[in-house]
Protein backbone atom coordinates (compact mmCIF):
# COMPACT_ATOMS: atom_id res chain seq x y z
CA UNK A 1 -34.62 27.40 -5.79
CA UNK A 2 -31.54 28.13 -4.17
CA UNK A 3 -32.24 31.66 -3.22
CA UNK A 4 -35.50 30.05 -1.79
CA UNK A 5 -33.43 28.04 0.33
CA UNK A 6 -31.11 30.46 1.33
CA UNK A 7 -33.31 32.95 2.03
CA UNK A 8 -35.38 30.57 4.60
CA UNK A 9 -32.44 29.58 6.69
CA UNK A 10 -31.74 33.30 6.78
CA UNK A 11 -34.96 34.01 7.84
CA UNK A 12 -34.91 30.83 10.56
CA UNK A 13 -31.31 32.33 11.94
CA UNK A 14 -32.76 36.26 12.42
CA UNK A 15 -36.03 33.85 14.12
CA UNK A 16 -33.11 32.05 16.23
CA UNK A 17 -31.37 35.52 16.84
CA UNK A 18 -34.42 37.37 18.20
CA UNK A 19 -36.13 34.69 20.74
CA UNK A 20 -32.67 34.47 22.22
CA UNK A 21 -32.54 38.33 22.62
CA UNK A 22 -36.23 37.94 23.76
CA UNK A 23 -35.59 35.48 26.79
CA UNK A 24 -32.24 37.60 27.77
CA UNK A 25 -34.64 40.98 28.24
CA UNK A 26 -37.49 38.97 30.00
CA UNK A 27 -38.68 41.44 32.02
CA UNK A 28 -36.85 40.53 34.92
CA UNK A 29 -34.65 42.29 37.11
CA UNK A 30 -30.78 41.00 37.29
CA UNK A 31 -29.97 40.01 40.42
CA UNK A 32 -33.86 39.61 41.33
CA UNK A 33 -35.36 36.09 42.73
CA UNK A 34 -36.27 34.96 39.63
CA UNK A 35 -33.07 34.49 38.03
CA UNK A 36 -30.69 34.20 41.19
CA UNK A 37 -30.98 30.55 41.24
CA UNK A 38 -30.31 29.83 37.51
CA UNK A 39 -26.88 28.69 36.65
CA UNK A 40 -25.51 29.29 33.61
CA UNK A 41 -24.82 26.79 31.58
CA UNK A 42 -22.54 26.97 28.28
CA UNK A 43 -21.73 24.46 24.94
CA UNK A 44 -18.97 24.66 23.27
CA UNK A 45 -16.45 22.05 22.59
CA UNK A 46 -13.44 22.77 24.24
CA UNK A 47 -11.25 21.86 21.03
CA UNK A 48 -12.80 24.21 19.72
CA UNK A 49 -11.73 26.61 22.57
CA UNK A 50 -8.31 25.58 22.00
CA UNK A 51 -7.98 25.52 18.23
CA UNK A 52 -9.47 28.84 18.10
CA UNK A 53 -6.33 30.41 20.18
CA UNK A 54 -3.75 27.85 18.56
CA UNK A 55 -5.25 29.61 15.09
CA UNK A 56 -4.26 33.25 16.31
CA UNK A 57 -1.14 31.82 19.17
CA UNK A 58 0.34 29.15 18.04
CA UNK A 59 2.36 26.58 20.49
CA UNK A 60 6.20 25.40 19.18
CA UNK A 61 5.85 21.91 18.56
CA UNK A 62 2.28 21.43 19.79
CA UNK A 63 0.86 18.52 21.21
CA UNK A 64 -2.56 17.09 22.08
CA UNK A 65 -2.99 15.05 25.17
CA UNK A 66 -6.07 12.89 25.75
CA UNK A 67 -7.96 12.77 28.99
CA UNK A 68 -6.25 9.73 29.80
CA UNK A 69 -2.71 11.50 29.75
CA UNK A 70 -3.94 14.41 32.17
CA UNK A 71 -3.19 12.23 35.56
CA UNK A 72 0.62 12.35 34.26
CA UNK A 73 0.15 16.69 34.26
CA UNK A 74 -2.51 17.51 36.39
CA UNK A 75 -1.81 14.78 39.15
CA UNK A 76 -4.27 16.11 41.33
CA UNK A 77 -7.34 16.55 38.57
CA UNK A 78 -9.54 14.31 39.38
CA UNK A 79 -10.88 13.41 35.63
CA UNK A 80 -13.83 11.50 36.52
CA UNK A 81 -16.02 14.74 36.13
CA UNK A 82 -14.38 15.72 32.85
CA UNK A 83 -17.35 14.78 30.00
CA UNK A 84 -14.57 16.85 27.52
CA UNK A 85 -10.92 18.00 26.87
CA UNK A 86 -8.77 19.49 25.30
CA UNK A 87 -4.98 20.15 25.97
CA UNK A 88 -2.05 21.38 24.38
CA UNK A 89 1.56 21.66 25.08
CA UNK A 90 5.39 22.14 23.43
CA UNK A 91 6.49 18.56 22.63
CA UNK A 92 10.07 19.33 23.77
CA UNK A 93 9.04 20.92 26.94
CA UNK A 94 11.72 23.56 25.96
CA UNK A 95 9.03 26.30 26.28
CA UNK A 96 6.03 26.25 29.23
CA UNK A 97 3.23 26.96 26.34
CA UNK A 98 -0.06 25.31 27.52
CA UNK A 99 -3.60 25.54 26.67
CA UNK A 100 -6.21 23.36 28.24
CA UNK A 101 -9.70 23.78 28.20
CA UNK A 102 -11.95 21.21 30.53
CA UNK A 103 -15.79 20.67 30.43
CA UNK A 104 -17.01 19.05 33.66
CA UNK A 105 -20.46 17.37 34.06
CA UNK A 106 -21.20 20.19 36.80
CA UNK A 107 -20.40 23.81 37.74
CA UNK A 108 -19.64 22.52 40.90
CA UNK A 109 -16.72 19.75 40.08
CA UNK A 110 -15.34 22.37 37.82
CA UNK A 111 -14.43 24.67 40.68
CA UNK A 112 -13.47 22.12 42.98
CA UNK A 113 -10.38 21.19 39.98
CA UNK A 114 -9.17 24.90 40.06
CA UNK A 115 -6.80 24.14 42.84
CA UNK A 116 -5.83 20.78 40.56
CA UNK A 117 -4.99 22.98 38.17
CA UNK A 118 -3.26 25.93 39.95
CA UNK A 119 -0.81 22.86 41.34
CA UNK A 120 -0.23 22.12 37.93
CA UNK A 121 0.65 26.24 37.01
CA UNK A 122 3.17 26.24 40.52
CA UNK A 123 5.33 23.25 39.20
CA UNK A 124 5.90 24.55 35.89
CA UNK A 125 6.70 27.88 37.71
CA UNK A 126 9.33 26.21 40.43
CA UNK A 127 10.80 24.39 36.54
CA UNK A 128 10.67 26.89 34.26
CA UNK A 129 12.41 29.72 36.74
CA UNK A 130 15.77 27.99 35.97
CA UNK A 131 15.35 26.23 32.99
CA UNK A 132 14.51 29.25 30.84
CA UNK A 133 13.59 32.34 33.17
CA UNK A 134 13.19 34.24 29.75
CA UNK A 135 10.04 31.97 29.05
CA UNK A 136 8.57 33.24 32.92
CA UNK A 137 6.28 35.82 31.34
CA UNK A 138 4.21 33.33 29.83
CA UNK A 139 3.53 31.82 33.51
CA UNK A 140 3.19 35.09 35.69
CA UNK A 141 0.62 35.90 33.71
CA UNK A 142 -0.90 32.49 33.14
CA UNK A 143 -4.71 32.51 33.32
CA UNK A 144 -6.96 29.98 35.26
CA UNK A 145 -10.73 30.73 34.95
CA UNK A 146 -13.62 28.99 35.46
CA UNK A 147 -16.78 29.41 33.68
CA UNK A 148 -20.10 27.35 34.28
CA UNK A 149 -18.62 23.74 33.54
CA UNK A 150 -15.61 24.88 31.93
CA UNK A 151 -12.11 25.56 33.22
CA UNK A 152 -9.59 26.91 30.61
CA UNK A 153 -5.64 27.27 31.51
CA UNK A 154 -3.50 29.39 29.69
CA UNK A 155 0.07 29.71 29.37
CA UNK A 156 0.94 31.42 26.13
CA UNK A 157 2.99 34.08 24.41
CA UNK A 158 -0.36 36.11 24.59
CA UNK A 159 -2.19 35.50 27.45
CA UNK A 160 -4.89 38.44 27.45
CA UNK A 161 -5.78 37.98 23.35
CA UNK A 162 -6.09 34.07 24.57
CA UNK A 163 -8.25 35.24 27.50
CA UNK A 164 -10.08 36.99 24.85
CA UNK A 165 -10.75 34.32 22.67
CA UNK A 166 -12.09 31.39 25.69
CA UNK A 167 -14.54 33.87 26.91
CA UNK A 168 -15.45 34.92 23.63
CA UNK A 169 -16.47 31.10 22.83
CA UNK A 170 -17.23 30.05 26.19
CA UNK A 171 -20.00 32.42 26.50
C-alpha cells in the first residue's frame, strides 16, 4: 500500500515537472509579443530566503525584526506594500551582517523601495568605516536586487554564495 502511495505522488511530481517544462518551451519566441507583456511573478516566503543563507552564512548574534521594526532601519521604506518579511541582523551591532528579504504586493512598489533600501546600505557604510573598517568588505560588496515582488539585501561574510542562494529560491 505504501509503495502504491509513493509511487503515485511520484508519478503526480514527474506530471507537475513536465507541464511546467511544457508551458516554458511554448512555442514562442523570447522577447516576441506574446510574452513581452507578462511579468514574472515568483512565491517563495522570504524566511525562507533568509533561513536558507543563515543555514550556509550564519549572522553573530542574529536577530529577527518584524515588519513593524523596519521604519526604525529602513526609515525611508515605505512598508505599506510589504505583504512579507524577513530581516536579520547582529544583535550587538558590533558587526554590519544583514539579510533582508521583502515581498511587495507589486513589481512595481518593489522597485520604487530600492532607493529605501540603498539609504539604508549608505548609513551603515558612513558607521561602519570607523567603527570597524575591517568589517567594510561585507558592505562594498553588499547586494541589493530586485526580483518580480521581491527585494533581498545582503550584507554578509559571503555575499556572492548569498547571492547564490536568493536567486536560487527566488526564481
Amino acid at each position: 500500500m505504501k509503495r502504491k502511495i509513493l509511487a503515485a505522488i511520484l508519478a503526480a511530481l514527474c506530471l507537475m515537472t513536465a507541464s511546467c517544462g511544457a508551458q516554458n518551451d511554448g512555442g514562442s519566441a523570447a522577447g516576441s509579443p506574446e510574452t513581452a507583456d507578462i511579468q514574472q511573478t515568483y512565491d517563495v516566503a522570504p524566511s525562507e530566503v533568509t533561513a536558507a543563507i543563515l543555514l550556509e552564512i550564519p549572522i553573530n548574534s542574529a536577530i529577527e525584526k518584524g515588519v513593524a521594526d523596519l521604519g526604525a532601519y529602513f526609515s525611508d521604506l515605505d512598508t505599506s506594500g510589504i505583504t512579507e518579511a524577513s530581516y536579520y541582523m547582529c544583535a550587538s551591532g558590533a558587526y554590519p551582517d544583514e539579510i533582508a528579504v521583502f515581498r511587495f504586493s507589486s513589481a512595481e512598489l518593489a522597485e520604487s523601495g530600492k532607493a529605501a533600501v540603498q539609504t539604508r546600505l549608505d548609513k551603515q557604510i558612513s558607521v561602519y568605516e570607523s567603527y570597524t573598517p575591517d568589517e567594510m568588505y561585507k558592505l562594498e560588496n553588499a547586494v541589493i536586487e530586485v526580483k518580480g515582488n521581491y527585494i533581498y539585501y545582503l550584507v554578509t561574510s559571503d555575499n556572492v554564495k548569498a547571492k547564490e542562494i536568493a536567486e536560487g529560491l527566488i526564481s
